[in-house]
C-alpha atoms as a PDB file:
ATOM      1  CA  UNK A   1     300.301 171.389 -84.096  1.00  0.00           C
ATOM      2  CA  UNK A   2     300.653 173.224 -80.945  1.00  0.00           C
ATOM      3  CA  UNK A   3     304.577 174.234 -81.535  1.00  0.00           C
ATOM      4  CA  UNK A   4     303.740 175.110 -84.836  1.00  0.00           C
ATOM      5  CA  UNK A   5     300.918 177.832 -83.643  1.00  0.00           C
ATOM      6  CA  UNK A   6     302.849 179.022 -80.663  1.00  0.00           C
ATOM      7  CA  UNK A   7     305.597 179.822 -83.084  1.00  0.00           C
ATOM      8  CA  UNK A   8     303.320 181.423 -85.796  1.00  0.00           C
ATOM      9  CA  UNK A   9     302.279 183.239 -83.024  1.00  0.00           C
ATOM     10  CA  UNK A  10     298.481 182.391 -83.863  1.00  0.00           C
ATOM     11  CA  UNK A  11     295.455 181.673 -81.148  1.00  0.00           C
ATOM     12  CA  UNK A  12     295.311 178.692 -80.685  1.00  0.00           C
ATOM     13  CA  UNK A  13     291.787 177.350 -78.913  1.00  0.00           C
ATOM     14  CA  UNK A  14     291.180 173.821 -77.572  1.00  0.00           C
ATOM     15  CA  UNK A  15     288.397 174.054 -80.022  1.00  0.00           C
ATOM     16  CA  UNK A  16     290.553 174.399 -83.294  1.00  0.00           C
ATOM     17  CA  UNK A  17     292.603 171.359 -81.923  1.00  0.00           C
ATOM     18  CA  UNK A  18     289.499 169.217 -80.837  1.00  0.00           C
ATOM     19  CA  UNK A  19     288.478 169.490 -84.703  1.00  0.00           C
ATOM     20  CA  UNK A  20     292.058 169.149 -85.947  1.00  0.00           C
ATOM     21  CA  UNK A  21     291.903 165.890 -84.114  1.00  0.00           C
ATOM     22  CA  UNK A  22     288.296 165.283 -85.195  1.00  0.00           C
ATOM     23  CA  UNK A  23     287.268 164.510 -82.146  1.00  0.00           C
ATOM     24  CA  UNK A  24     285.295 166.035 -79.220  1.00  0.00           C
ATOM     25  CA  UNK A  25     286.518 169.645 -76.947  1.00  0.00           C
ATOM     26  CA  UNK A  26     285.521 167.981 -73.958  1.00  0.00           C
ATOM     27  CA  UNK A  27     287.460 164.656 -74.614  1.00  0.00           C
ATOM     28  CA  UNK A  28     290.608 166.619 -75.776  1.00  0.00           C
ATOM     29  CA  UNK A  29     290.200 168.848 -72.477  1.00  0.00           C
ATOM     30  CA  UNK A  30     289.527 165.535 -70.044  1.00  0.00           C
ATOM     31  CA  UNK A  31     292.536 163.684 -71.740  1.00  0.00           C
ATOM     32  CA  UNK A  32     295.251 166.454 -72.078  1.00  0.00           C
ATOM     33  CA  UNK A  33     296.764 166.592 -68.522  1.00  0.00           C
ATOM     34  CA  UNK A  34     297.695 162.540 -68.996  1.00  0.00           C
ATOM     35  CA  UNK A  35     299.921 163.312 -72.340  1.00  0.00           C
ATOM     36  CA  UNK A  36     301.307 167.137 -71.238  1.00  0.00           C
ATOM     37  CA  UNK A  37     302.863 167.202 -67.929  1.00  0.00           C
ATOM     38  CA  UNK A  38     299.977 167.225 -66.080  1.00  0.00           C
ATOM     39  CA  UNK A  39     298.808 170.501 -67.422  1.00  0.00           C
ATOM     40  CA  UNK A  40     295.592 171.832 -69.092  1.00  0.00           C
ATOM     41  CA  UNK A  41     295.775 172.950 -72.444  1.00  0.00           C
ATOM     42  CA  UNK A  42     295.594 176.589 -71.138  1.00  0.00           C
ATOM     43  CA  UNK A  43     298.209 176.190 -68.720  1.00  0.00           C
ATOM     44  CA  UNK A  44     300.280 174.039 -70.934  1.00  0.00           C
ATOM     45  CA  UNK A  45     299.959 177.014 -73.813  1.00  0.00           C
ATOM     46  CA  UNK A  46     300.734 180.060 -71.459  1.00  0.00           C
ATOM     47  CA  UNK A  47     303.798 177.326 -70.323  1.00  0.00           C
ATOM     48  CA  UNK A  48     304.977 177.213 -74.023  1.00  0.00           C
ATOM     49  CA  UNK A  49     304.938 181.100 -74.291  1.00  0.00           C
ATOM     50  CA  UNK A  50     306.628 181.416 -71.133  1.00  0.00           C
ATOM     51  CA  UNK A  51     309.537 179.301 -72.249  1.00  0.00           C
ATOM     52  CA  UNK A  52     309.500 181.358 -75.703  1.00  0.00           C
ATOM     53  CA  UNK A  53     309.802 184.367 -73.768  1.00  0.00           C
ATOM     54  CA  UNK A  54     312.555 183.222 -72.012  1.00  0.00           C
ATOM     55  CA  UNK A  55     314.438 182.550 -74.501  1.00  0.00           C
ATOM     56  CA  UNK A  56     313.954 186.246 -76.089  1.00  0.00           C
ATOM     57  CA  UNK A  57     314.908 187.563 -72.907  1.00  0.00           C
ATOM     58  CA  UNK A  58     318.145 185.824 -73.172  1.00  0.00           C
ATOM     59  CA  UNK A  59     318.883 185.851 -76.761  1.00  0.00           C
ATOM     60  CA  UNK A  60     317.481 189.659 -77.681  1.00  0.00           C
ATOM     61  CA  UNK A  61     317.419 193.037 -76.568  1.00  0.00           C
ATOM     62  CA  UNK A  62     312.992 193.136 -77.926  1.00  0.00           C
ATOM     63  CA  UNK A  63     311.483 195.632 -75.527  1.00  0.00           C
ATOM     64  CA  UNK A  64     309.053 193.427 -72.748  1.00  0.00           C
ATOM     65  CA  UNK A  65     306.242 195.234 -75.091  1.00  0.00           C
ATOM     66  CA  UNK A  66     307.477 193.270 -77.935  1.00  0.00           C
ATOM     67  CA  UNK A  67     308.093 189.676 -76.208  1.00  0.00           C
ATOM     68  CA  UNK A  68     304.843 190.033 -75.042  1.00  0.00           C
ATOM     69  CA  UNK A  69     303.505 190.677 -78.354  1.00  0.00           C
ATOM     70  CA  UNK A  70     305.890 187.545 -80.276  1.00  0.00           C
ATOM     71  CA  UNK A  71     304.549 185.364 -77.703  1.00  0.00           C
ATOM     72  CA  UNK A  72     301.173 185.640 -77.781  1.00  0.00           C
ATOM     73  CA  UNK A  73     299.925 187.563 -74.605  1.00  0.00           C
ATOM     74  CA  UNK A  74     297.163 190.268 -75.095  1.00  0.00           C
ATOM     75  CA  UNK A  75     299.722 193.217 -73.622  1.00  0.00           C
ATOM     76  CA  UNK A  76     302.842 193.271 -71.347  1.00  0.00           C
ATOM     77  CA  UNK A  77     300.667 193.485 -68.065  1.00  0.00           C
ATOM     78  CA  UNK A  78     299.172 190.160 -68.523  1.00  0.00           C
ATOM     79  CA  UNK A  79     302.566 189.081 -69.670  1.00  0.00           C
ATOM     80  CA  UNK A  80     304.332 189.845 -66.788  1.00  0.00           C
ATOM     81  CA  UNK A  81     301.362 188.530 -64.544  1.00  0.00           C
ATOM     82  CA  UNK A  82     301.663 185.276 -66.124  1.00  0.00           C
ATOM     83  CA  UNK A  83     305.528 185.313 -66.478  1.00  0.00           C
ATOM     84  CA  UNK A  84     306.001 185.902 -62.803  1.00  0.00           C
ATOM     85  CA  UNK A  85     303.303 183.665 -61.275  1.00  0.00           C
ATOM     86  CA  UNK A  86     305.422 180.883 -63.711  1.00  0.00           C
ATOM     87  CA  UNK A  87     309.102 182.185 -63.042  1.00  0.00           C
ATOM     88  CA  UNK A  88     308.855 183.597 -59.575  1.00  0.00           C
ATOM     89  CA  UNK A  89     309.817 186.723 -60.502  1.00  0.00           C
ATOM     90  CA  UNK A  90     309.224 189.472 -63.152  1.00  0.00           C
ATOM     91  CA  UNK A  91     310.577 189.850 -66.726  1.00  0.00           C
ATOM     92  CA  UNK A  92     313.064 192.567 -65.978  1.00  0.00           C
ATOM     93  CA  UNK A  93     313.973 191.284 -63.272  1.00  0.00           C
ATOM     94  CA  UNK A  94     315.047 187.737 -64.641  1.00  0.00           C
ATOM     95  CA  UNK A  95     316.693 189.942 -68.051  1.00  0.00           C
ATOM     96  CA  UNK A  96     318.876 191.594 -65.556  1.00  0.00           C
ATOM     97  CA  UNK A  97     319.960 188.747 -63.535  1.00  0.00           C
ATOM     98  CA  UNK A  98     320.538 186.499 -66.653  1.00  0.00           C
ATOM     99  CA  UNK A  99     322.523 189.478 -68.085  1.00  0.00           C
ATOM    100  CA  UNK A 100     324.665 189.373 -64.372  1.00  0.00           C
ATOM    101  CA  UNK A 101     325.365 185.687 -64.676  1.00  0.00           C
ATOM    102  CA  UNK A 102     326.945 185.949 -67.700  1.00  0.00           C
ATOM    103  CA  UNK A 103     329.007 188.765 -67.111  1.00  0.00           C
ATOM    104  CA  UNK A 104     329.919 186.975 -63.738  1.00  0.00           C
ATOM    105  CA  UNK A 105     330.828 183.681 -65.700  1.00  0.00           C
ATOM    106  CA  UNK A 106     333.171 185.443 -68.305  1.00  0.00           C
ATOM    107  CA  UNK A 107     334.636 187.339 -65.684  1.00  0.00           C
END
């Protein structure tokens, strides 16, 4: 259920999944870590969009606007917050050096 939302590129809330599961928000947010590399559901979720967004930036030429958008982040400030606390460095900076690596491997 989560894959499918983060790909749909819906909002997904630990609410809508507590009731999915028909069971309680608390329980689902007490019991998550164990089954999801010990990560909350929020962290887990932004990891998920991070990991989409890497891919884009590897596979597309979508502005950092619009990978921000497809993956679910509110605007491309917030994106690249997130994106660099996760990655260690910023968007543009890891499109460039991805794009460098593969012109130094065909090379």
């Amino acid at each position: 259920m989560i894959q499918d939302q983060i790909d749909t590129n819906l909002a997904l809330s630990l609410t809508d999944l507590s009731q999915s599961l028909d069971v309680n928000p608390a329980y689902v947010s007490r019991t998550f870590a164990r089954y999801f590399d010990d990560l909350s559901f929020g962290d887990y979720i932004r990891k998920l969009r991070i990991d989409k967004a890497v891919h884009l930036l590897e596979t597309t030429t979508y502005t950092l606007t619009e990978i921000a958008y497809l993956t679910g982040f509110s605007d491309q400030s917030h994106f690249t917050r997130i994106f660099k606390k996760q990655m260690g460095q910023n968007p543009s900076e890891y499109r460039k050096q991805e794009r460098k690596s593969k012109v130094d491997t065909k090379g």
